[in-house]
PDB file of N, CA and C in Angstrom:
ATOM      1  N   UNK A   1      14.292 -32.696  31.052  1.00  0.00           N
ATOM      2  CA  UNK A   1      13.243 -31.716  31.184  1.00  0.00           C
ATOM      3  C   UNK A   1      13.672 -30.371  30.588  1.00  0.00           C
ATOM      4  N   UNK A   2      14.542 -29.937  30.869  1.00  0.00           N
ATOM      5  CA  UNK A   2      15.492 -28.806  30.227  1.00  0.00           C
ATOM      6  C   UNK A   2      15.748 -28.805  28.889  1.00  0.00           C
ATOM      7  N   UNK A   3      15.507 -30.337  27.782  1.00  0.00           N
ATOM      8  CA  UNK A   3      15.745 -30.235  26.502  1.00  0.00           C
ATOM      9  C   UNK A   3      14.181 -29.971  26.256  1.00  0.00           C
ATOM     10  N   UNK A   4      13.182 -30.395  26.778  1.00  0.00           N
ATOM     11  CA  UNK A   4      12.074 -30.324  26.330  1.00  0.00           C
ATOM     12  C   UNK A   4      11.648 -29.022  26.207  1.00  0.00           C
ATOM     13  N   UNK A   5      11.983 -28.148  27.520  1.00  0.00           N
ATOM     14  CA  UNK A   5      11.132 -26.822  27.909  1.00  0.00           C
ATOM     15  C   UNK A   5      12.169 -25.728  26.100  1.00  0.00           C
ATOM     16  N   UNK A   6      13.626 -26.150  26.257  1.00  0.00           N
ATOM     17  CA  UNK A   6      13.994 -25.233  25.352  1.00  0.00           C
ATOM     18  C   UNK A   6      13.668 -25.443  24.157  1.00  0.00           C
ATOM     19  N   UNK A   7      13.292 -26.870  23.469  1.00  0.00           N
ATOM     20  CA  UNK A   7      12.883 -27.206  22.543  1.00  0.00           C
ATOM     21  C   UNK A   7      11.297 -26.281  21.934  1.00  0.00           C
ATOM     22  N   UNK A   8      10.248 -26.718  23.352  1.00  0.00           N
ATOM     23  CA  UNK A   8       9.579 -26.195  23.036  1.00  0.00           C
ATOM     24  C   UNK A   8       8.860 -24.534  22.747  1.00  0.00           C
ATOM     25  N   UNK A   9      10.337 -23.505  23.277  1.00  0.00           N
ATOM     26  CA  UNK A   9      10.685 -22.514  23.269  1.00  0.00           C
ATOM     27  C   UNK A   9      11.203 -22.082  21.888  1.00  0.00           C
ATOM     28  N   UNK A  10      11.726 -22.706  21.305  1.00  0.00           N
ATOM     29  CA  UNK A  10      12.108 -23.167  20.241  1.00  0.00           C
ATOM     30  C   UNK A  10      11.155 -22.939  18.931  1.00  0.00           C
ATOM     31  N   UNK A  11      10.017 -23.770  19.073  1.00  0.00           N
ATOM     32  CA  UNK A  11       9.197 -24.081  18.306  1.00  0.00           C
ATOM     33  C   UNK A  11       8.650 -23.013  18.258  1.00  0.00           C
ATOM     34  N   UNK A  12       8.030 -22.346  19.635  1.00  0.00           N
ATOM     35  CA  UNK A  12       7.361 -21.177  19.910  1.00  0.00           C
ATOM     36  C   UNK A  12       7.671 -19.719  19.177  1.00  0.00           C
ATOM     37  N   UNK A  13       9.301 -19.572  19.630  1.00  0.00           N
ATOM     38  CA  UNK A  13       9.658 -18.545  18.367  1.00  0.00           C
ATOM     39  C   UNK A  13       9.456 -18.865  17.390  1.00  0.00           C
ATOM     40  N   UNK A  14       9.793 -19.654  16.950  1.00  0.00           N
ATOM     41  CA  UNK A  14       9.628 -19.877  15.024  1.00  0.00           C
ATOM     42  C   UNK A  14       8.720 -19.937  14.536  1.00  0.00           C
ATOM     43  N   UNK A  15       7.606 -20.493  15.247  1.00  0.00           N
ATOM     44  CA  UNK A  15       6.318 -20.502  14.745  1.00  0.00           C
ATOM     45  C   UNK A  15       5.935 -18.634  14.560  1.00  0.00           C
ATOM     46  N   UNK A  16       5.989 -17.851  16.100  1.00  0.00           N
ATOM     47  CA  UNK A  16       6.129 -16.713  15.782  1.00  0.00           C
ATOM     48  C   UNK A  16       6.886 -15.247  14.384  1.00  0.00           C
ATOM     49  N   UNK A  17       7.907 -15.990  14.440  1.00  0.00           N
ATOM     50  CA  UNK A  17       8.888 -15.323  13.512  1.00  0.00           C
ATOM     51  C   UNK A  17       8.167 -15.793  12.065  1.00  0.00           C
ATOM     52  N   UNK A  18       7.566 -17.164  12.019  1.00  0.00           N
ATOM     53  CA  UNK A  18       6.702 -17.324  10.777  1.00  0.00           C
ATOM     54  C   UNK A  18       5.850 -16.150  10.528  1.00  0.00           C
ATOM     55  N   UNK A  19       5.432 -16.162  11.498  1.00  0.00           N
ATOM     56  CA  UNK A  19       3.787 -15.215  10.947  1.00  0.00           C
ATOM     57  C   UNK A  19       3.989 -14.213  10.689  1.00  0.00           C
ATOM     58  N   UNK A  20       5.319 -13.452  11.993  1.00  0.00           N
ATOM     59  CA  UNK A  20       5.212 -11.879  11.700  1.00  0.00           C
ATOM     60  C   UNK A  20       6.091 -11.781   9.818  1.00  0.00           C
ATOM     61  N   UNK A  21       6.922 -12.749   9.454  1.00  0.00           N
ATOM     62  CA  UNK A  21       7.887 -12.547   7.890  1.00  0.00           C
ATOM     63  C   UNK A  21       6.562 -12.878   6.794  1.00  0.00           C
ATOM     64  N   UNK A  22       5.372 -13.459   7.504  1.00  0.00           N
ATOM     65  CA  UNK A  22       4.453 -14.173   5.970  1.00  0.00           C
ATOM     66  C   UNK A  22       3.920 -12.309   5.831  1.00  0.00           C
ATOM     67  N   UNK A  23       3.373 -12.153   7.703  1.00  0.00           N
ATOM     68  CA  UNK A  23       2.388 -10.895   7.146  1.00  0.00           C
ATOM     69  C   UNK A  23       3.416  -9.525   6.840  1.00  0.00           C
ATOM     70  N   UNK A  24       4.584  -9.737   7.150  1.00  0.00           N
ATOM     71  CA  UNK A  24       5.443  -8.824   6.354  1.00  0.00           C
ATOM     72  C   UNK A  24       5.353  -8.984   4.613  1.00  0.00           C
ATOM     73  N   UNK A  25       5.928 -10.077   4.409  1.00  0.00           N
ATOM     74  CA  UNK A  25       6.113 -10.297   2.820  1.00  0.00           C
ATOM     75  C   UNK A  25       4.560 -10.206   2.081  1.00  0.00           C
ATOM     76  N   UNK A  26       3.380 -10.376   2.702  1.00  0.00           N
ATOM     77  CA  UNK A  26       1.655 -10.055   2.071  1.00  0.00           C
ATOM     78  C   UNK A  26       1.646  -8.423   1.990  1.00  0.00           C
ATOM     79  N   UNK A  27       2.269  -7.906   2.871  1.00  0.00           N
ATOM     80  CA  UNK A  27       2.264  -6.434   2.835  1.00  0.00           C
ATOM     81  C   UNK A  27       3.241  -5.659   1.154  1.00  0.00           C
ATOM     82  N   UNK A  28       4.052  -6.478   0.887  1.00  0.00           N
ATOM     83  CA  UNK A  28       4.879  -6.709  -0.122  1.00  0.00           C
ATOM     84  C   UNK A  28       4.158  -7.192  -1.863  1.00  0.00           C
ATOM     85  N   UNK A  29       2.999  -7.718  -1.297  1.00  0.00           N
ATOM     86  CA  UNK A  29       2.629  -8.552  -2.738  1.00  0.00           C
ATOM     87  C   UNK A  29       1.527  -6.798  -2.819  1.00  0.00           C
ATOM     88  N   UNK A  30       1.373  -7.272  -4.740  1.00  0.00           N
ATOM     89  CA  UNK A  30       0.507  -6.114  -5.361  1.00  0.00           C
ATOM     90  C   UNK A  30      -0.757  -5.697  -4.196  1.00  0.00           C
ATOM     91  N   UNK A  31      -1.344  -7.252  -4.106  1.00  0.00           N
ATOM     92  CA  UNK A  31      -2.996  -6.930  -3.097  1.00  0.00           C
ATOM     93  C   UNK A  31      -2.521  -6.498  -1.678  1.00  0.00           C
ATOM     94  N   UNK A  32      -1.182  -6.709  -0.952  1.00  0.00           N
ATOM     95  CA  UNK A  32      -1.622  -5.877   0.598  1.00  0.00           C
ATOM     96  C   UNK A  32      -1.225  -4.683  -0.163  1.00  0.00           C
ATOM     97  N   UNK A  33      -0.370  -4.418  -1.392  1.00  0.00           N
ATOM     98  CA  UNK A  33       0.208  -3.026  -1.439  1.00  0.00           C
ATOM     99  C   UNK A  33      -1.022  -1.849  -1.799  1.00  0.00           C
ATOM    100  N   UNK A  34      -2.183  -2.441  -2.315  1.00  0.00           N
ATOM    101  CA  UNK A  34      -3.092  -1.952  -2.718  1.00  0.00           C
ATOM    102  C   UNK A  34      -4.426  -2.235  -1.276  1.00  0.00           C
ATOM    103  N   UNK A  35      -4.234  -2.946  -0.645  1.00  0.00           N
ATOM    104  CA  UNK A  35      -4.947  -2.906   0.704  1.00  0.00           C
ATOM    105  C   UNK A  35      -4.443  -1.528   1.419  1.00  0.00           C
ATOM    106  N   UNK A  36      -3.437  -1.758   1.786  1.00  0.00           N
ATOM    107  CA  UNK A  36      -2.635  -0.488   2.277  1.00  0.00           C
ATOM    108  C   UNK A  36      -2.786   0.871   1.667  1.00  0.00           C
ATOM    109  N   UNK A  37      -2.793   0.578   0.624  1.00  0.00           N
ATOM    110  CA  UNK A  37      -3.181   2.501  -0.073  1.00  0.00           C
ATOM    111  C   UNK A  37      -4.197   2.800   0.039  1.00  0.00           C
ATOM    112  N   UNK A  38      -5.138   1.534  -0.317  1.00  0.00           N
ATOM    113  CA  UNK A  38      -6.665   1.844   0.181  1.00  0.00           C
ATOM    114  C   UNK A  38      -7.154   2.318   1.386  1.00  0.00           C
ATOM    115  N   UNK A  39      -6.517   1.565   2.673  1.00  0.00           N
ATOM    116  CA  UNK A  39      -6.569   2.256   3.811  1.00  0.00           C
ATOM    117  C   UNK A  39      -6.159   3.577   3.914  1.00  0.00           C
ATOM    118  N   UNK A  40      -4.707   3.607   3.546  1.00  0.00           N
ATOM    119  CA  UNK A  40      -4.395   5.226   3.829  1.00  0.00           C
ATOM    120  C   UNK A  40      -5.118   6.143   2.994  1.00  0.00           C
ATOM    121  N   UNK A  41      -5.816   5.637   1.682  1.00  0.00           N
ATOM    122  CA  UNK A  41      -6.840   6.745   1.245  1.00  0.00           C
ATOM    123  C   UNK A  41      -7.825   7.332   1.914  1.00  0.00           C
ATOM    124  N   UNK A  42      -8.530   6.183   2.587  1.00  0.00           N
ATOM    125  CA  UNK A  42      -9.582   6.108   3.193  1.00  0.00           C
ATOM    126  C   UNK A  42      -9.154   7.570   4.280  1.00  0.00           C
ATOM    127  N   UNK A  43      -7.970   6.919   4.821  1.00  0.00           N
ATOM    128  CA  UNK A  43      -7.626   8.025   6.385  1.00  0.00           C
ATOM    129  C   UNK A  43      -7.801   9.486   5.739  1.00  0.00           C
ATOM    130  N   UNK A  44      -7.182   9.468   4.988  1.00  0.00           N
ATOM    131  CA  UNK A  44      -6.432  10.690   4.381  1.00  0.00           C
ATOM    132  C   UNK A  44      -8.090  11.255   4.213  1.00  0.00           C
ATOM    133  N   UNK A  45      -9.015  10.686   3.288  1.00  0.00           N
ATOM    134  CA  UNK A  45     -10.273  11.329   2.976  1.00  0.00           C
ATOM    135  C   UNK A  45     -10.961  11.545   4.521  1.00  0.00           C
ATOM    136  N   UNK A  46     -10.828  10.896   5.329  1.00  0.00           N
ATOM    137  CA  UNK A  46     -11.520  11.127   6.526  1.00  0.00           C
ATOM    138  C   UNK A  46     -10.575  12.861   7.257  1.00  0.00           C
ATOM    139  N   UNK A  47      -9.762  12.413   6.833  1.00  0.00           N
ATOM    140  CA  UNK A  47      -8.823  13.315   8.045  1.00  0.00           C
ATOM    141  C   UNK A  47      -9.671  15.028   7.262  1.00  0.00           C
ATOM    142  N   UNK A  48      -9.085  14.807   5.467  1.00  0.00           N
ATOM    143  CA  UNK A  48      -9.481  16.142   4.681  1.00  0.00           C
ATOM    144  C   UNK A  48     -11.296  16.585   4.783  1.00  0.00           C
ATOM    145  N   UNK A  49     -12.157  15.391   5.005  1.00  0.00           N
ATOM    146  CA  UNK A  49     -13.460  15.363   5.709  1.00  0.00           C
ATOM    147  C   UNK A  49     -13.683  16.145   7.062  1.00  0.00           C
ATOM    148  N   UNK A  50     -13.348  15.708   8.186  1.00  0.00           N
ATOM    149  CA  UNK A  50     -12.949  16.241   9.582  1.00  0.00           C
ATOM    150  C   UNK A  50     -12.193  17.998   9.211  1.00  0.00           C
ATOM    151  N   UNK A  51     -11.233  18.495   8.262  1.00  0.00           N
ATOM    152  CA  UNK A  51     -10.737  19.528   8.714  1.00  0.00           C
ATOM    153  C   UNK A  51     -11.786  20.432   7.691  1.00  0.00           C
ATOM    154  N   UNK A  52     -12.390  19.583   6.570  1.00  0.00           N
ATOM    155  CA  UNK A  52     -13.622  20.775   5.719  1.00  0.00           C
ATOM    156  C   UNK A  52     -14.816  21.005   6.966  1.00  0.00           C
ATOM    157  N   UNK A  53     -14.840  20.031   7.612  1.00  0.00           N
ATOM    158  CA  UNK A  53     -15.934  20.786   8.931  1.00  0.00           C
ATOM    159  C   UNK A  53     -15.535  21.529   9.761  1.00  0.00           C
ATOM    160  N   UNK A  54     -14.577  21.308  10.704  1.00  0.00           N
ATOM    161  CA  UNK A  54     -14.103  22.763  11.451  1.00  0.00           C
ATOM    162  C   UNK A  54     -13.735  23.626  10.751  1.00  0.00           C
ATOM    163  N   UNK A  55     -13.676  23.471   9.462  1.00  0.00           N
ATOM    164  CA  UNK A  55     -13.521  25.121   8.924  1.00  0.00           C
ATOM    165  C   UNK A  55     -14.939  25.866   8.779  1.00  0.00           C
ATOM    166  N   UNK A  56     -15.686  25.048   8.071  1.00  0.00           N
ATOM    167  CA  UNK A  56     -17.009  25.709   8.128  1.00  0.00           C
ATOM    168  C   UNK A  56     -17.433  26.017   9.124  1.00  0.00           C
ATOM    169  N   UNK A  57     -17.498  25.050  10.353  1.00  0.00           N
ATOM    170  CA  UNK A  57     -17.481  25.648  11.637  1.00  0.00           C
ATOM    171  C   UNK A  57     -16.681  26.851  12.356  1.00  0.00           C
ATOM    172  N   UNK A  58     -16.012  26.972  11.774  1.00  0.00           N
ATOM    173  CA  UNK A  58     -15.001  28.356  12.131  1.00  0.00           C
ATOM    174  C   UNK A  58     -15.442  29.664  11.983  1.00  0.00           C
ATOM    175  N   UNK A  59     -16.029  29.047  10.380  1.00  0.00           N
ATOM    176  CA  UNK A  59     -15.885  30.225   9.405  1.00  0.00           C
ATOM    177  C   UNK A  59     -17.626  30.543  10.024  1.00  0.00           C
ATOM    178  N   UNK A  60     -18.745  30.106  10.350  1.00  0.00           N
ATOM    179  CA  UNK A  60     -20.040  30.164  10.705  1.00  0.00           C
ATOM    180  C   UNK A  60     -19.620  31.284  12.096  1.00  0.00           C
ATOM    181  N   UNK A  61     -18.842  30.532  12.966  1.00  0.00           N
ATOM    182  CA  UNK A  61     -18.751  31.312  14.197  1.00  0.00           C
ATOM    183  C   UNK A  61     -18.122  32.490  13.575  1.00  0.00           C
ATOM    184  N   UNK A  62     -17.643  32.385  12.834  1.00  0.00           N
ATOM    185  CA  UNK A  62     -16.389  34.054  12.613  1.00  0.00           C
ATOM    186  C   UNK A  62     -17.374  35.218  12.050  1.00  0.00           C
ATOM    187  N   UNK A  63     -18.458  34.614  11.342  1.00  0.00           N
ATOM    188  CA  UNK A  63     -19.383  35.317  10.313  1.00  0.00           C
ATOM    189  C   UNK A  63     -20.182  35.648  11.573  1.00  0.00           C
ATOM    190  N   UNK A  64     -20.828  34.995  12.521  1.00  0.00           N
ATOM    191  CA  UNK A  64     -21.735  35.410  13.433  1.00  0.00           C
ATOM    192  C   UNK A  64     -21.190  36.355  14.378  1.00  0.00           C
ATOM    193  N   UNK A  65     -19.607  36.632  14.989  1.00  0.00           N
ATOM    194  CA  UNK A  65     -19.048  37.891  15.332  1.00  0.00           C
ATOM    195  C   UNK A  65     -18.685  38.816  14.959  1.00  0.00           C
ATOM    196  N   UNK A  66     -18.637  38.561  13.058  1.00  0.00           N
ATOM    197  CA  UNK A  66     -18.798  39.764  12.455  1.00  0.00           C
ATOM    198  C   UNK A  66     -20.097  40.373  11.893  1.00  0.00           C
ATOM    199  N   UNK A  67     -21.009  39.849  11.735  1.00  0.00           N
ATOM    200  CA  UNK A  67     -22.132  40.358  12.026  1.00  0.00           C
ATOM    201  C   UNK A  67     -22.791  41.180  13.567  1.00  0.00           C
ATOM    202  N   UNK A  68     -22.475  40.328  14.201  1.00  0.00           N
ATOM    203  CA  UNK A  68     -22.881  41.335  15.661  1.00  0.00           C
ATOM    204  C   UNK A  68     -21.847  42.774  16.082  1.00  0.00           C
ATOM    205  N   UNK A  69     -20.396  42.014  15.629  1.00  0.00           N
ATOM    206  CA  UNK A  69     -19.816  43.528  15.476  1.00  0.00           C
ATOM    207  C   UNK A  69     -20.154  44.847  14.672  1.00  0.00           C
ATOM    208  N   UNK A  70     -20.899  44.019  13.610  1.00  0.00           N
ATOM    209  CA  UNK A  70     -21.296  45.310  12.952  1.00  0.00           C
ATOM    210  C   UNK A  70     -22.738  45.565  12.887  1.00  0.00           C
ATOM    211  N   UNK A  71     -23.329  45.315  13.409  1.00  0.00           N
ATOM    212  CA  UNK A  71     -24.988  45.054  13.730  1.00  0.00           C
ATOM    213  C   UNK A  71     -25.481  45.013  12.488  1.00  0.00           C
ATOM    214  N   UNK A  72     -25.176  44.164  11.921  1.00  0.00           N
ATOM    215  CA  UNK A  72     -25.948  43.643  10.800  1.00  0.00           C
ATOM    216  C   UNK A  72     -27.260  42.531  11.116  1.00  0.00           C
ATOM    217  N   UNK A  73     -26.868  41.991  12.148  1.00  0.00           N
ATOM    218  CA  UNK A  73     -28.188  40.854  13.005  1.00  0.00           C
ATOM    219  C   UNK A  73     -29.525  41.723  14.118  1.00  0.00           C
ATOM    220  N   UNK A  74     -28.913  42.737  14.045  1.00  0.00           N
ATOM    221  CA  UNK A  74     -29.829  43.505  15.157  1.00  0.00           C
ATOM    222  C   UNK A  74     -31.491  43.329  13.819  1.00  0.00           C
ATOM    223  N   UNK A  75     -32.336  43.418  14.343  1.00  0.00           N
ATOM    224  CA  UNK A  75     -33.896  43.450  14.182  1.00  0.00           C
ATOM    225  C   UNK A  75     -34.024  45.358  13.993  1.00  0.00           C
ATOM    226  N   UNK A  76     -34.892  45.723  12.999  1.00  0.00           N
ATOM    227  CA  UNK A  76     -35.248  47.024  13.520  1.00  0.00           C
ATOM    228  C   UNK A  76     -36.615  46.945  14.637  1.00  0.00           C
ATOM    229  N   UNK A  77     -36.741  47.340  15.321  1.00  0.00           N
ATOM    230  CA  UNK A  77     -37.550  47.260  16.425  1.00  0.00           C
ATOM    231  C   UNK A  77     -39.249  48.259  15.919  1.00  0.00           C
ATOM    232  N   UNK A  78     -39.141  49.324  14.827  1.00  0.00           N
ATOM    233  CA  UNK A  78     -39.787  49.925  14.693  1.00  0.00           C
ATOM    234  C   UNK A  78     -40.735  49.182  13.036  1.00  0.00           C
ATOM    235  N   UNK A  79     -42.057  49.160  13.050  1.00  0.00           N
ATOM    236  CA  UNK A  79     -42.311  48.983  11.829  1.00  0.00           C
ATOM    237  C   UNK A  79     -42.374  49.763  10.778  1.00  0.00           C
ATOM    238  N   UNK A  80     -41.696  49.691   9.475  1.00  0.00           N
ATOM    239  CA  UNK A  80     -41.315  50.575   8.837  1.00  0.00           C
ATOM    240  C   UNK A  80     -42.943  51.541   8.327  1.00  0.00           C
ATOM    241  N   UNK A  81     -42.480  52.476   7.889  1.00  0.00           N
ATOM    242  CA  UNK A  81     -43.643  53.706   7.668  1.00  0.00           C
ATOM    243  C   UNK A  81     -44.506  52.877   6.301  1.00  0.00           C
ATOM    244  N   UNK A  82     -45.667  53.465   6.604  1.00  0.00           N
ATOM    245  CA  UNK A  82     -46.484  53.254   4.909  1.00  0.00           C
ATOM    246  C   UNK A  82     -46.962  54.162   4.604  1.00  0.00           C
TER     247      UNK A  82
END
């Protein structure tokens, strides 16, 4: 019973250790190497996407406290003369 259970312990790693060295060495060939850049392009455009909006968002809020600091948003309240 003891040759069987280690045997089949056995099998279990190797079968394992197969898969993780195939999807290592696919990561290795031209197409994962070009899967892979593709992904990290992708991130990279998302990430430089995500930080062009909080800037505009920054820059909107920063413009709207410098306008009220300098009352450039105030309304004149009076209608001008004719």
């Amino acid at each position: 019973m003891k040759r069987l259970f280690w045997l089949a312990m056995g099998v279990t790693i190797g079968a394992l250790l197969v898969r993780k060295v195939s999807r290592a060495m696919e990561k290795l060939t031209p197409r994962g190497m070009a899967t892979g850049l593709g992904a990290g392009l992708r991130e990279l455009a998302d990430a430089i996407r995500d930080f062009a909006a909080d800037v505009r968002e920054a820059m909107s809020e920063r413009e709207t406290e410098l306008r009220q600091a300098t009352g450039l948003d105030r309304r004149t309240e009076t209608a001008p003369s004719e």
